[in-house]
PDB file of N, CA and C in Angstrom:
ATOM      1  N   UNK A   1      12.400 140.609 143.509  1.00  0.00           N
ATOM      2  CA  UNK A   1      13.703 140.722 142.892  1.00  0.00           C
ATOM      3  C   UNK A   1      14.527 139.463 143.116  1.00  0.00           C
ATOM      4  N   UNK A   2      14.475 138.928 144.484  1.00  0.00           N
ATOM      5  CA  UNK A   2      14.964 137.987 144.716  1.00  0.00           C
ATOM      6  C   UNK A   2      14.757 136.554 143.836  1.00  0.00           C
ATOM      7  N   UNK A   3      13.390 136.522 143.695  1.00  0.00           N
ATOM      8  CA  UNK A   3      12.785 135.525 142.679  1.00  0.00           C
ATOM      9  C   UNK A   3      13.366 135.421 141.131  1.00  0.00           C
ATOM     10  N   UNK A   4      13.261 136.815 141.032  1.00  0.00           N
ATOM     11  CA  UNK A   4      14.019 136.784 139.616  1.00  0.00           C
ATOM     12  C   UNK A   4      15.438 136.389 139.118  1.00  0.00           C
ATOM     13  N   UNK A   5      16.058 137.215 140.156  1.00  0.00           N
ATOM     14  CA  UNK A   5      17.400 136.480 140.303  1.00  0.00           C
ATOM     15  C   UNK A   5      17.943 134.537 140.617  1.00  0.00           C
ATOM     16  N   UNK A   6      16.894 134.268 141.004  1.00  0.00           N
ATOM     17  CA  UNK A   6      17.069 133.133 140.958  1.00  0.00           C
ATOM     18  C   UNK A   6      16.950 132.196 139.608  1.00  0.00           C
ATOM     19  N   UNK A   7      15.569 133.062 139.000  1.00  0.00           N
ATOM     20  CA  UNK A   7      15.122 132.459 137.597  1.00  0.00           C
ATOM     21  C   UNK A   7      16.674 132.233 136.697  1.00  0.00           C
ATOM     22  N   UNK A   8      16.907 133.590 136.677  1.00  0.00           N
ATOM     23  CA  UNK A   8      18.030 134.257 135.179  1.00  0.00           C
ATOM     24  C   UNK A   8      19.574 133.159 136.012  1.00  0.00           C
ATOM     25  N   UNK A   9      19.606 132.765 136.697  1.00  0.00           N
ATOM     26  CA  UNK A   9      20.709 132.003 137.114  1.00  0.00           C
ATOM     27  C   UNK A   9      20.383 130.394 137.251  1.00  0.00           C
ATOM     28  N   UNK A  10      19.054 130.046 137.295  1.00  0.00           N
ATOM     29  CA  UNK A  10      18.432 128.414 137.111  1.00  0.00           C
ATOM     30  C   UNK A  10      18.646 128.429 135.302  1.00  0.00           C
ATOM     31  N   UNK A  11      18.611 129.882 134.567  1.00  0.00           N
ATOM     32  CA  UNK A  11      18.707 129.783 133.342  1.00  0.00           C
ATOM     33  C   UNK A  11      19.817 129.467 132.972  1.00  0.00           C
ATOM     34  N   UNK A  12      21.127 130.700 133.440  1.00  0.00           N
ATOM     35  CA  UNK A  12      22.543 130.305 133.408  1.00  0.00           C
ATOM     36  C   UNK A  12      22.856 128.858 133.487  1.00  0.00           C
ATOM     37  N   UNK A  13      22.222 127.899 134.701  1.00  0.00           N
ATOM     38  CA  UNK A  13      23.586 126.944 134.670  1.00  0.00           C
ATOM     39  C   UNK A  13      22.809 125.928 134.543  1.00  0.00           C
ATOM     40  N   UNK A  14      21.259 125.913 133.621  1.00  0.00           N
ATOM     41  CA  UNK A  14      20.645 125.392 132.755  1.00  0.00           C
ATOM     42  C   UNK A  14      21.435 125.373 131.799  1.00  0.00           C
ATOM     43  N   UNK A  15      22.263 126.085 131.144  1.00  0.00           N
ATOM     44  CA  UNK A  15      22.672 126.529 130.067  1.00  0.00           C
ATOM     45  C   UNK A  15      24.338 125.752 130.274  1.00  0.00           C
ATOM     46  N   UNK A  16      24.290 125.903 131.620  1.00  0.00           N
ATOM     47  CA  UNK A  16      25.757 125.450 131.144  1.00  0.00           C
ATOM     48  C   UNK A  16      25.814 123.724 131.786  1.00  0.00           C
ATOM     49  N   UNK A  17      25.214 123.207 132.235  1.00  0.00           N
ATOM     50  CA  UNK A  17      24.399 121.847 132.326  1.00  0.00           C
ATOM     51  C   UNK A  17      24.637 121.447 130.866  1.00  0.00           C
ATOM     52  N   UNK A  18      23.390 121.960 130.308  1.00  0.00           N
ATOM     53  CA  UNK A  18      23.238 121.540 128.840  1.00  0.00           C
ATOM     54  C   UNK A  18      24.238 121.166 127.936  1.00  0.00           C
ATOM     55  N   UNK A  19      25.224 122.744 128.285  1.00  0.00           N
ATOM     56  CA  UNK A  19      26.761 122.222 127.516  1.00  0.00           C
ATOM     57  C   UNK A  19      26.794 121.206 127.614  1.00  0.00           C
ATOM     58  N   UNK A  20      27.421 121.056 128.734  1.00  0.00           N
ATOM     59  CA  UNK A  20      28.040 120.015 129.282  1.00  0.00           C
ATOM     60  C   UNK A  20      27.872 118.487 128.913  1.00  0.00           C
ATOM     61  N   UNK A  21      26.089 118.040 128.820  1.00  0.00           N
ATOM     62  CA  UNK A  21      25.867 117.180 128.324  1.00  0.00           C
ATOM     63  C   UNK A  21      25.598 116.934 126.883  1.00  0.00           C
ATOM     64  N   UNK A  22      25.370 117.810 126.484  1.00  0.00           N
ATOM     65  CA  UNK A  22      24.889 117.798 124.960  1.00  0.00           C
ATOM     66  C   UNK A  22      25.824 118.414 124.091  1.00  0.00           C
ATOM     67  N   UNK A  23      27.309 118.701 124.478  1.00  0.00           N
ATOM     68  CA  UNK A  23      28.107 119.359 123.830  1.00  0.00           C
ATOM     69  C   UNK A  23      27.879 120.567 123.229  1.00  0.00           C
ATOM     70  N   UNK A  24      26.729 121.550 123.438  1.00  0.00           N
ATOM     71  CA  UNK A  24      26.128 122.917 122.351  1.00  0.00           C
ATOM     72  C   UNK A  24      25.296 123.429 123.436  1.00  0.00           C
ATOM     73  N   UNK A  25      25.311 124.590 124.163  1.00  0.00           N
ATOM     74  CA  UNK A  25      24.879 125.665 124.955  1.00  0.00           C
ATOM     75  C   UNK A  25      22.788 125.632 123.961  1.00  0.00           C
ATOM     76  N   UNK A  26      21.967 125.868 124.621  1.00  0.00           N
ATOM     77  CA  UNK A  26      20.587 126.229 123.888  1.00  0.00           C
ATOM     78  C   UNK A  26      20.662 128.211 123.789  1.00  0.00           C
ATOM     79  N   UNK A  27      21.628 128.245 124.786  1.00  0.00           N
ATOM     80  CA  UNK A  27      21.571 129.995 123.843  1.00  0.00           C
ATOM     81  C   UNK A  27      23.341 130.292 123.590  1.00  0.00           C
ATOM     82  N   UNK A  28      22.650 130.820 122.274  1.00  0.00           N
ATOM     83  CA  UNK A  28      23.925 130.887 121.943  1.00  0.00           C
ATOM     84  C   UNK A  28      24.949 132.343 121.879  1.00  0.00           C
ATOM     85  N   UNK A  29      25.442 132.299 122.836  1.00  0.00           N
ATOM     86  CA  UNK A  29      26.386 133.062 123.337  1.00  0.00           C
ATOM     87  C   UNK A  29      27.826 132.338 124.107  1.00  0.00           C
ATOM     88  N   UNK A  30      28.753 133.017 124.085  1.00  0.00           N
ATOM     89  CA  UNK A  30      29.529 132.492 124.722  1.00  0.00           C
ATOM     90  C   UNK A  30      29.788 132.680 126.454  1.00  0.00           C
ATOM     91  N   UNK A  31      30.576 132.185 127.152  1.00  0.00           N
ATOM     92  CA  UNK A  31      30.532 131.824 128.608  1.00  0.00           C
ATOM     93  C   UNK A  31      30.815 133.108 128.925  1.00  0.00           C
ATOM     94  N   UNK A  32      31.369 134.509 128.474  1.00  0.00           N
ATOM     95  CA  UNK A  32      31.403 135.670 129.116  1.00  0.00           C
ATOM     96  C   UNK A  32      30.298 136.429 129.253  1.00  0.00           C
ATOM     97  N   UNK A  33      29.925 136.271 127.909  1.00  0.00           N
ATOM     98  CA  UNK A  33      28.680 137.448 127.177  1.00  0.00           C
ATOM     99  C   UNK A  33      27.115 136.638 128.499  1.00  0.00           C
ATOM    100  N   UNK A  34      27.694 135.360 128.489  1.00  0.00           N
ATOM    101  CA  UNK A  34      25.826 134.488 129.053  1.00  0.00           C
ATOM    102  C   UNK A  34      26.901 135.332 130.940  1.00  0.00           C
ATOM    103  N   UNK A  35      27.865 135.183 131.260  1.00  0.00           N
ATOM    104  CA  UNK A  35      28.056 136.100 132.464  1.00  0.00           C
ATOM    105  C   UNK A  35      27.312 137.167 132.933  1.00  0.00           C
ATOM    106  N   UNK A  36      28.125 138.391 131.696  1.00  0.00           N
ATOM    107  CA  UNK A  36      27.707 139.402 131.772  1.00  0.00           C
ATOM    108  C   UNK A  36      25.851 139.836 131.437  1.00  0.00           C
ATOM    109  N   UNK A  37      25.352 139.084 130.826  1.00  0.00           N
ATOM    110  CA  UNK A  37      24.085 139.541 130.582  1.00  0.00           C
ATOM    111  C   UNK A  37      23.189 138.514 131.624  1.00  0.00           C
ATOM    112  N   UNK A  38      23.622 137.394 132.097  1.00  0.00           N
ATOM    113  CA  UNK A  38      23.005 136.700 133.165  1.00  0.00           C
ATOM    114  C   UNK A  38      22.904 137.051 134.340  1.00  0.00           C
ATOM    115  N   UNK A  39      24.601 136.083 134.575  1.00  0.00           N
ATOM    116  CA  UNK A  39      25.017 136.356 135.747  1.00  0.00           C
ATOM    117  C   UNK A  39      25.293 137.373 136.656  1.00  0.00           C
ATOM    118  N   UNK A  40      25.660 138.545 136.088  1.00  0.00           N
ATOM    119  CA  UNK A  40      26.199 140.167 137.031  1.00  0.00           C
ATOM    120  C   UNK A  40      24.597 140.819 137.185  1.00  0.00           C
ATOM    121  N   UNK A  41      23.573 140.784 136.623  1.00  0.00           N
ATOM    122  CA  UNK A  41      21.798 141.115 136.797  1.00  0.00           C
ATOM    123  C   UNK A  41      21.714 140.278 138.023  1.00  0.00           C
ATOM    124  N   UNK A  42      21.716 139.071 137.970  1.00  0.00           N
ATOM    125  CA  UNK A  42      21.556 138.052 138.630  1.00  0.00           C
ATOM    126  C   UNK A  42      22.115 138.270 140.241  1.00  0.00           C
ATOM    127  N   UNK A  43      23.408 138.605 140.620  1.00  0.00           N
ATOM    128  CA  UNK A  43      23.900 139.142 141.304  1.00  0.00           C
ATOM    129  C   UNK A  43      23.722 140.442 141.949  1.00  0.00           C
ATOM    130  N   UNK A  44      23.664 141.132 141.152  1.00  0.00           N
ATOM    131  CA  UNK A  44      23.363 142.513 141.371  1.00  0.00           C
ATOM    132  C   UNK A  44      21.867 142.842 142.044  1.00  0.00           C
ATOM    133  N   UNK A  45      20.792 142.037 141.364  1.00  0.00           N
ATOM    134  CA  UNK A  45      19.191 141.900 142.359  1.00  0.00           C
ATOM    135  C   UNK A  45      19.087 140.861 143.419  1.00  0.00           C
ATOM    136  N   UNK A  46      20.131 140.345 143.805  1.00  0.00           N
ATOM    137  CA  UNK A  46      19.829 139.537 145.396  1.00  0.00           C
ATOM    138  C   UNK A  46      20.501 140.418 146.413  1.00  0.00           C
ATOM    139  N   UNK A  47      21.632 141.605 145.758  1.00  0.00           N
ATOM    140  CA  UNK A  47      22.447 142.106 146.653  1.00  0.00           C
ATOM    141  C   UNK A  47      21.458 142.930 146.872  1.00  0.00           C
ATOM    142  N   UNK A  48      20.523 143.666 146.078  1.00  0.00           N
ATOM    143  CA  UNK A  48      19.828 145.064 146.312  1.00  0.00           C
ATOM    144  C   UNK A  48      18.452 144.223 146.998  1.00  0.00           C
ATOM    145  N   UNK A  49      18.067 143.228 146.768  1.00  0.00           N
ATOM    146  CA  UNK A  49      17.023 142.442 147.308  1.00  0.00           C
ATOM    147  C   UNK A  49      17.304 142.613 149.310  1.00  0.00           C
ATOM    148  N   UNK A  50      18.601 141.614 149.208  1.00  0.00           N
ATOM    149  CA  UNK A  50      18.888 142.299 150.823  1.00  0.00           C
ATOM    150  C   UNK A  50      18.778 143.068 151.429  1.00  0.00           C
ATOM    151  N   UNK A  51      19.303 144.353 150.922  1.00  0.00           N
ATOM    152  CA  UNK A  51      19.733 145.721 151.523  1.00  0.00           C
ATOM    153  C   UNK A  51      17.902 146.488 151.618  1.00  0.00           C
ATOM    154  N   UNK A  52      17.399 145.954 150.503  1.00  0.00           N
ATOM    155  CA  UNK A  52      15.646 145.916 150.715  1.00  0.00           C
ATOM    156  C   UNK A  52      15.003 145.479 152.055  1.00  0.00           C
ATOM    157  N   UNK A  53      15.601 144.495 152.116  1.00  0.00           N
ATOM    158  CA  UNK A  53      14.286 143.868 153.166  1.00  0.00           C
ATOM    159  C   UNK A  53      15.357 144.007 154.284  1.00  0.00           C
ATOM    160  N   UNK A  54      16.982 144.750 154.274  1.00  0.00           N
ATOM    161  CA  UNK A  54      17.509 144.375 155.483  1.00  0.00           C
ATOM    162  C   UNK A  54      16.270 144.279 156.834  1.00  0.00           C
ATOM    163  N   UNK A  55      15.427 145.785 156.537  1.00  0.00           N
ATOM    164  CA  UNK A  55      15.231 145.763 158.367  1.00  0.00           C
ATOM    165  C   UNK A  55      13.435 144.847 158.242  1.00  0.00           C
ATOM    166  N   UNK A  56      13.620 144.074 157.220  1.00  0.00           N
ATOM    167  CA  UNK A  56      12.238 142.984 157.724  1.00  0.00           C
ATOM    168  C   UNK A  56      12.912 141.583 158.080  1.00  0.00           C
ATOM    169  N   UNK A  57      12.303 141.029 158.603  1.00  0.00           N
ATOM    170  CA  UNK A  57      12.679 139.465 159.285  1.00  0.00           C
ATOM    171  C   UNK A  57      12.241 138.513 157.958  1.00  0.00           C
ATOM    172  N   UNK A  58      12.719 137.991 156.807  1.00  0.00           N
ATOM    173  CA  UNK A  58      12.319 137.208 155.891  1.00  0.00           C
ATOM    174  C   UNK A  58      12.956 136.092 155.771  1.00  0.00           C
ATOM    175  N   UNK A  59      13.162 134.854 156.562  1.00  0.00           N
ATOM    176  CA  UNK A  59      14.069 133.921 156.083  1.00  0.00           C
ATOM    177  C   UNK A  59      13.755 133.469 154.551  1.00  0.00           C
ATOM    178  N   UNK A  60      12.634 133.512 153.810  1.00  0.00           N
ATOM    179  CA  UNK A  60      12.468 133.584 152.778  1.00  0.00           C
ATOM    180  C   UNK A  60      13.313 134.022 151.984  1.00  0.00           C
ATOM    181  N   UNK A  61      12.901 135.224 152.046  1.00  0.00           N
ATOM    182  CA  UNK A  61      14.701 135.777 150.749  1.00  0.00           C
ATOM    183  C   UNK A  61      15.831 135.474 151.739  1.00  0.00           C
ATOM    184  N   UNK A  62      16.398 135.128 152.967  1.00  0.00           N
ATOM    185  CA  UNK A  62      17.223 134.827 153.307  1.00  0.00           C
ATOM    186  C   UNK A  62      17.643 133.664 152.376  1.00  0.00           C
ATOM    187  N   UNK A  63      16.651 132.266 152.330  1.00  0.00           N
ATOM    188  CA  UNK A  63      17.002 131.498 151.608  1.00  0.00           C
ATOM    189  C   UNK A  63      17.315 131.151 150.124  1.00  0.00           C
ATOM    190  N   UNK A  64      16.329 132.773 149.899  1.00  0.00           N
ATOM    191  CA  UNK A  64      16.573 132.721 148.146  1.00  0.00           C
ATOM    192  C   UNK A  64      17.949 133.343 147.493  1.00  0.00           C
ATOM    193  N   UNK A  65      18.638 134.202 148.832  1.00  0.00           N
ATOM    194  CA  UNK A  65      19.967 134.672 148.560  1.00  0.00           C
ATOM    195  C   UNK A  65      20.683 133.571 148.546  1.00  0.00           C
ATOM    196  N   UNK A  66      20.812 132.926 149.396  1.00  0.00           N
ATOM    197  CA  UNK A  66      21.483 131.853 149.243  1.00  0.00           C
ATOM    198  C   UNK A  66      21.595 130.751 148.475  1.00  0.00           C
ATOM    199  N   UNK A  67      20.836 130.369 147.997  1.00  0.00           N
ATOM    200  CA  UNK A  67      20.443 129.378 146.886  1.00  0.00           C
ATOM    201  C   UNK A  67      21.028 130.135 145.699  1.00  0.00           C
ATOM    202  N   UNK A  68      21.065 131.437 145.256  1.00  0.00           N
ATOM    203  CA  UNK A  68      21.397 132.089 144.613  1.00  0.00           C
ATOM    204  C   UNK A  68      22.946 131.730 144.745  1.00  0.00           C
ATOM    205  N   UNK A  69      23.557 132.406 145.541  1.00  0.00           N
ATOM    206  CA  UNK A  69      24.883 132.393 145.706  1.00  0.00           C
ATOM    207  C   UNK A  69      25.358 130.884 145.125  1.00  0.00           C
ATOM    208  N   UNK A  70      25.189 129.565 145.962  1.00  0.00           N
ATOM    209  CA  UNK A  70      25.468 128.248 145.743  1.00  0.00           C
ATOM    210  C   UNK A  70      25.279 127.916 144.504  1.00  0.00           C
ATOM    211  N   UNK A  71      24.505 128.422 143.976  1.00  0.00           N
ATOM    212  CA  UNK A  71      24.310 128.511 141.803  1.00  0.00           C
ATOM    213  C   UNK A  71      25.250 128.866 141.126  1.00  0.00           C
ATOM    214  N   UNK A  72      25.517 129.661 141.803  1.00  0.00           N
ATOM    215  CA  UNK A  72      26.622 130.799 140.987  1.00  0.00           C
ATOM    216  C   UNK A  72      27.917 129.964 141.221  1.00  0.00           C
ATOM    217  N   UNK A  73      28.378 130.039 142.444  1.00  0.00           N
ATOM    218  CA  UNK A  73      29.791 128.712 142.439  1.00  0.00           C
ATOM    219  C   UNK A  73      29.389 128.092 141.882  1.00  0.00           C
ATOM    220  N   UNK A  74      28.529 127.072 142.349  1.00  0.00           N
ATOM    221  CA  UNK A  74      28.220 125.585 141.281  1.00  0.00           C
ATOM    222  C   UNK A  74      28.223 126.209 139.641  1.00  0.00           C
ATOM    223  N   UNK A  75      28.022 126.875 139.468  1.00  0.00           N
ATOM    224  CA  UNK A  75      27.910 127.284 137.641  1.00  0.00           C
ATOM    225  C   UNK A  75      29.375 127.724 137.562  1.00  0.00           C
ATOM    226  N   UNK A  76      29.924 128.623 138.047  1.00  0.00           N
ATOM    227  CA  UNK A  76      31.322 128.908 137.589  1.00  0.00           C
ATOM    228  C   UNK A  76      32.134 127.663 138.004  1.00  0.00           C
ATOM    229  N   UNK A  77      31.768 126.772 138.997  1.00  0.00           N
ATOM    230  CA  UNK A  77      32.702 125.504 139.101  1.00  0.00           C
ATOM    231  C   UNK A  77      32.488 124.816 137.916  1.00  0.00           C
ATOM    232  N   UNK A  78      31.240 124.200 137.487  1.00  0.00           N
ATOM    233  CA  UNK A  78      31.072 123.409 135.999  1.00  0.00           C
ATOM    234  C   UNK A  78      31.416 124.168 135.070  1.00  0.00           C
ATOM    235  N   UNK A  79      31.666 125.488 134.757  1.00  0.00           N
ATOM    236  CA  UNK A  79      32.205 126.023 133.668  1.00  0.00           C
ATOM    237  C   UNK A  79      33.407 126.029 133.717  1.00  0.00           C
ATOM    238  N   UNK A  80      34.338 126.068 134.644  1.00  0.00           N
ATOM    239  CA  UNK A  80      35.306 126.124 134.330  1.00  0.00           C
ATOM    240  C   UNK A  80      36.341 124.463 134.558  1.00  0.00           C
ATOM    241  N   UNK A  81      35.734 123.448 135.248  1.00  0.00           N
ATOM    242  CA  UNK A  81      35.880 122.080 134.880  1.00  0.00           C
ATOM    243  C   UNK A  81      35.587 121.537 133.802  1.00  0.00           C
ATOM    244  N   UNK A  82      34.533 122.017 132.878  1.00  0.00           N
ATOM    245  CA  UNK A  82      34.356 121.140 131.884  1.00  0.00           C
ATOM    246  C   UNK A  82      35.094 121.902 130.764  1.00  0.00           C
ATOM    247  N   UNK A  83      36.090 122.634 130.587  1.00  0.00           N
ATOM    248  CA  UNK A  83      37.038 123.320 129.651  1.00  0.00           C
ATOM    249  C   UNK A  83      37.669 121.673 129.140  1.00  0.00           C
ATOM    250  N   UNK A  84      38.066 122.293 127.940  1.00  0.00           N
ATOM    251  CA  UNK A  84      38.792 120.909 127.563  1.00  0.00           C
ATOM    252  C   UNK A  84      40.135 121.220 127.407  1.00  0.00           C
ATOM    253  N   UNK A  85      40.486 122.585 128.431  1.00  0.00           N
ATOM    254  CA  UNK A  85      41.681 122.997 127.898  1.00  0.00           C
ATOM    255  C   UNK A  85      42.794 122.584 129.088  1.00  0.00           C
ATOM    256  N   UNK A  86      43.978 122.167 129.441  1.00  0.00           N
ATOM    257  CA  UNK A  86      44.621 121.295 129.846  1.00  0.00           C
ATOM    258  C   UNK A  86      45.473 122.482 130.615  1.00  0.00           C
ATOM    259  N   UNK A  87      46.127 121.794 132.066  1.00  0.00           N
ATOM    260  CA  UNK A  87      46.856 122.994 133.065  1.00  0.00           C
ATOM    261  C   UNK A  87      48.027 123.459 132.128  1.00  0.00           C
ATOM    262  N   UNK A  88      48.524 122.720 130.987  1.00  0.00           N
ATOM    263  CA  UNK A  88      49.866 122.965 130.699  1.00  0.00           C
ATOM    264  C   UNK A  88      49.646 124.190 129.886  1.00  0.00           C
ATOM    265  N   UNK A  89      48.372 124.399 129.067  1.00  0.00           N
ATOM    266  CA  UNK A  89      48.193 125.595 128.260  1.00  0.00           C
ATOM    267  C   UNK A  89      48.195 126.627 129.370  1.00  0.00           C
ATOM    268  N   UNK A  90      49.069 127.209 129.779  1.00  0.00           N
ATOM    269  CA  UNK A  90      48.994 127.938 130.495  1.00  0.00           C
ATOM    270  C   UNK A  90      48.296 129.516 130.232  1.00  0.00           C
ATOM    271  N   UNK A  91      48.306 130.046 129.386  1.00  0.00           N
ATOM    272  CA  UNK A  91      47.484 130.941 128.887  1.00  0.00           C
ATOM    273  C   UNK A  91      45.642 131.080 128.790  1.00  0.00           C
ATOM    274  N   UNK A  92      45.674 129.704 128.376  1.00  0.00           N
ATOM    275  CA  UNK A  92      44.591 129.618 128.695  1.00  0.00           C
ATOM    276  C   UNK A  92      43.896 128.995 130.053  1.00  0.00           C
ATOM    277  N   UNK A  93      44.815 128.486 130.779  1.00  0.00           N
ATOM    278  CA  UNK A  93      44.507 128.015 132.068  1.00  0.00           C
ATOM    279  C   UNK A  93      44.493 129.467 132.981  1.00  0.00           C
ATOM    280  N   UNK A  94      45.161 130.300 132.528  1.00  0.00           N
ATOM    281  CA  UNK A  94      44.654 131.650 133.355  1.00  0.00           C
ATOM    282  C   UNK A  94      43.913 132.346 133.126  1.00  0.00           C
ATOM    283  N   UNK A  95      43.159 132.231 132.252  1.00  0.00           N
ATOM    284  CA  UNK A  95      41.963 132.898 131.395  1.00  0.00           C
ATOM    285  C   UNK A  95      40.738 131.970 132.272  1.00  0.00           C
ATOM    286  N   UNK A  96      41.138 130.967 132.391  1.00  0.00           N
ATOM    287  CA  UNK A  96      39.870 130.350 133.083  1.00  0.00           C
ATOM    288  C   UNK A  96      39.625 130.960 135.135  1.00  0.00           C
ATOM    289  N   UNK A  97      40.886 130.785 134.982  1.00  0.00           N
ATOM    290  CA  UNK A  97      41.072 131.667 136.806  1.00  0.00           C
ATOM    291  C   UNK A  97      40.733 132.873 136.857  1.00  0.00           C
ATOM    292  N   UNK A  98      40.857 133.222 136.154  1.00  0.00           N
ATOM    293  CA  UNK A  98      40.562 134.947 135.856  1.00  0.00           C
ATOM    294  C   UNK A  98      39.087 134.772 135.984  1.00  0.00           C
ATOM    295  N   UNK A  99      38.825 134.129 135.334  1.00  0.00           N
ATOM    296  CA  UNK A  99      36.969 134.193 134.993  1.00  0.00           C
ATOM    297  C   UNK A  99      36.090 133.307 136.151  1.00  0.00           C
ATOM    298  N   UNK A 100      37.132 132.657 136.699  1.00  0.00           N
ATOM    299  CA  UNK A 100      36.458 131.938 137.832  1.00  0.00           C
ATOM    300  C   UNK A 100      36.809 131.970 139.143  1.00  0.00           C
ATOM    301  N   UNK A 101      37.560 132.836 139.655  1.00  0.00           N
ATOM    302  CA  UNK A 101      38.028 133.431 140.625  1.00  0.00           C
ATOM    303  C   UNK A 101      36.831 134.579 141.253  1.00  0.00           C
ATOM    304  N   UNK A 102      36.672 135.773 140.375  1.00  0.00           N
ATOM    305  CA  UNK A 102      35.606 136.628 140.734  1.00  0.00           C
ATOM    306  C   UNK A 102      34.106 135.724 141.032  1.00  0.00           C
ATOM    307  N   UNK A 103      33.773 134.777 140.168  1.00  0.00           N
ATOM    308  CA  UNK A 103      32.998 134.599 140.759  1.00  0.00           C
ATOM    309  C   UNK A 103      32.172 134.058 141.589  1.00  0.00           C
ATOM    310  N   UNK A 104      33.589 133.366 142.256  1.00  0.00           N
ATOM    311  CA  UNK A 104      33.441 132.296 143.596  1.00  0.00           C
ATOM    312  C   UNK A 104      33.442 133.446 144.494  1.00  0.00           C
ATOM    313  N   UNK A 105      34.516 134.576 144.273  1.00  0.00           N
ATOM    314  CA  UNK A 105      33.921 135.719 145.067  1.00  0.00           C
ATOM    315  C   UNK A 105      32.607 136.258 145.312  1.00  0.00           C
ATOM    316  N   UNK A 106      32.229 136.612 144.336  1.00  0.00           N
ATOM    317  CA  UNK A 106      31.016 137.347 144.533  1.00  0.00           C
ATOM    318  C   UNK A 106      29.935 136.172 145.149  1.00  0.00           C
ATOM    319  N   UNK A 107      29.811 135.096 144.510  1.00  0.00           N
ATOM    320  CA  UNK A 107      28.835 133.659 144.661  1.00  0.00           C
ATOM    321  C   UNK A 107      29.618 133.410 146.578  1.00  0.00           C
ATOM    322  N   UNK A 108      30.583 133.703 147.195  1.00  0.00           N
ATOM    323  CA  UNK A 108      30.748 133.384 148.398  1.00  0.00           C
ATOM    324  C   UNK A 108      29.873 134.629 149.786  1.00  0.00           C
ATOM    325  N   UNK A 109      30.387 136.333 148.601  1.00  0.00           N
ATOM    326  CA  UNK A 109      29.804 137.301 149.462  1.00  0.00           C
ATOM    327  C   UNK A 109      28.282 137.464 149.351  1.00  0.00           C
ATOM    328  N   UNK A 110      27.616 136.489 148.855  1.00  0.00           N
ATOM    329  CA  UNK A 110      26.213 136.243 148.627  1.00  0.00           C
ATOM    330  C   UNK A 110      25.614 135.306 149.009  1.00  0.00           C
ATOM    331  N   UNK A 111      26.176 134.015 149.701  1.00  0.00           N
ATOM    332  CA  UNK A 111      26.212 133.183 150.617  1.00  0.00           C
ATOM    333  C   UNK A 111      26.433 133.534 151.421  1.00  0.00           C
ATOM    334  N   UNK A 112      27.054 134.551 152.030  1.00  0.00           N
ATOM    335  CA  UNK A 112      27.412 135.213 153.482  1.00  0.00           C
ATOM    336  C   UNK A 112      25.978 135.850 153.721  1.00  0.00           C
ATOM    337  N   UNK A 113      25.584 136.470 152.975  1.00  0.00           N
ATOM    338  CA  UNK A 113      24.590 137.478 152.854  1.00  0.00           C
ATOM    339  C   UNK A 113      23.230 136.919 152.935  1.00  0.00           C
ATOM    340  N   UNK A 114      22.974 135.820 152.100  1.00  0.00           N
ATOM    341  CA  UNK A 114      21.926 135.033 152.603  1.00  0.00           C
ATOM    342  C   UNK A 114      21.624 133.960 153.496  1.00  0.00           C
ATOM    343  N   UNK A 115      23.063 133.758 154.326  1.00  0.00           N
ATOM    344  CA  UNK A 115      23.243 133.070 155.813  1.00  0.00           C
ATOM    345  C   UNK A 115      22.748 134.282 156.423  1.00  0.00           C
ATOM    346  N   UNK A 116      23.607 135.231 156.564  1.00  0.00           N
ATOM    347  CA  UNK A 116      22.989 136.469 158.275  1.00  0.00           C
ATOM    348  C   UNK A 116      21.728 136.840 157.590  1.00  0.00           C
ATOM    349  N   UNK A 117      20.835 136.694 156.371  1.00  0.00           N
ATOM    350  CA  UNK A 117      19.384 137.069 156.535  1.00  0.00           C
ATOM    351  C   UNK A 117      18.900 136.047 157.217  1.00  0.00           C
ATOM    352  N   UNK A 118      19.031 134.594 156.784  1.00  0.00           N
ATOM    353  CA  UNK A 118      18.340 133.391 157.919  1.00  0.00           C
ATOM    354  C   UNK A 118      18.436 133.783 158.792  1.00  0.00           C
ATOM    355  N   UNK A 119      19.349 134.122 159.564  1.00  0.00           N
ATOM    356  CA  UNK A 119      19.730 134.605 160.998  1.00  0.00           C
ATOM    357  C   UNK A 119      19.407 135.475 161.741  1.00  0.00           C
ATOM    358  N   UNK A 120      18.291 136.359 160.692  1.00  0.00           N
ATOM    359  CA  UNK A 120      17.528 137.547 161.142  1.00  0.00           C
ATOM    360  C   UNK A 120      16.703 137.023 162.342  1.00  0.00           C
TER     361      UNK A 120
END
C-alpha cells in the first residue's frame, strides 16, 4: 500500500512539475479534481499502511511514509507558488490558502508518522 501511495503522488507532482515547465498539466484535470482523485488515495494508504505494520519493525515503510509526506508539501508548495495570481487579488489569494493549508497539514501529520516508524 505504501508503494502505491508513493506511485499516485510521484504521478501528482509529475504532473504538477510538468505544469510548471511546460505551461499544460499531461492529465487533464484541474489542481482540485488531480487532489481529490490523487492526492487524498494517496494519503489515505500510507496512513492505513502504518496503522498496518504499526506492531512490525519496518524502517522500510517507515521511509516510504515519509517520502510520501515530503511530496505532498513539496507538491502543494509548487502548486500553489507557481499561481500567477498576485497577493493583492485577494479572493483568489485565499482560495490558494485554503487549498494549501490542509495540505501541509496532512503532508506534516505524515511526516510525523513516517519519522516514529524509523524509530521503531
Amino acid at each position: 500500500m505504501a508503494f502505491a501511495a508513493i506511485i499516485l503522488i510521484l504521478v501528482y507532482v509529475g504532473n504538477v512539475l510538468f505544469s510548471i515547465y511546460f505551461g499544460k498539466s499531461f492529465l487533464p484535470l484541474d489542481v482540485t479534481t488531480l487532489g481529490i482523485i490523487i492526492g487524498m488515495p494517496s494519503a489515505a494508504l500510507q496512513i492505513i499502511a502504518f496503522f498496518l505494520a504499526r506492531k512490525t519493525k519496518s524502517r522500510f515503510i517507515g521511509l516510504l511514509i515519509l517520502i510520501t509526506g515530503i511530496l505532498m508539501m513539496g507538491g502543494s508548495l509548487a502548486t500553489t507558488t507557481s499561481s500567477d495570481q498576485s497577493i493583492s487579488d485577494l479572493e483568489s489569494f485565499g482560495k490558494h490558502i485554503a487549498a494549501f493549508l490542509p495540505v501541509m497539514v496532512l503532508g506534516m501529520f505524515i511526516v510525523i508518522l513516517g519519522i516514529s516508524k524509523l524509530n521503531d
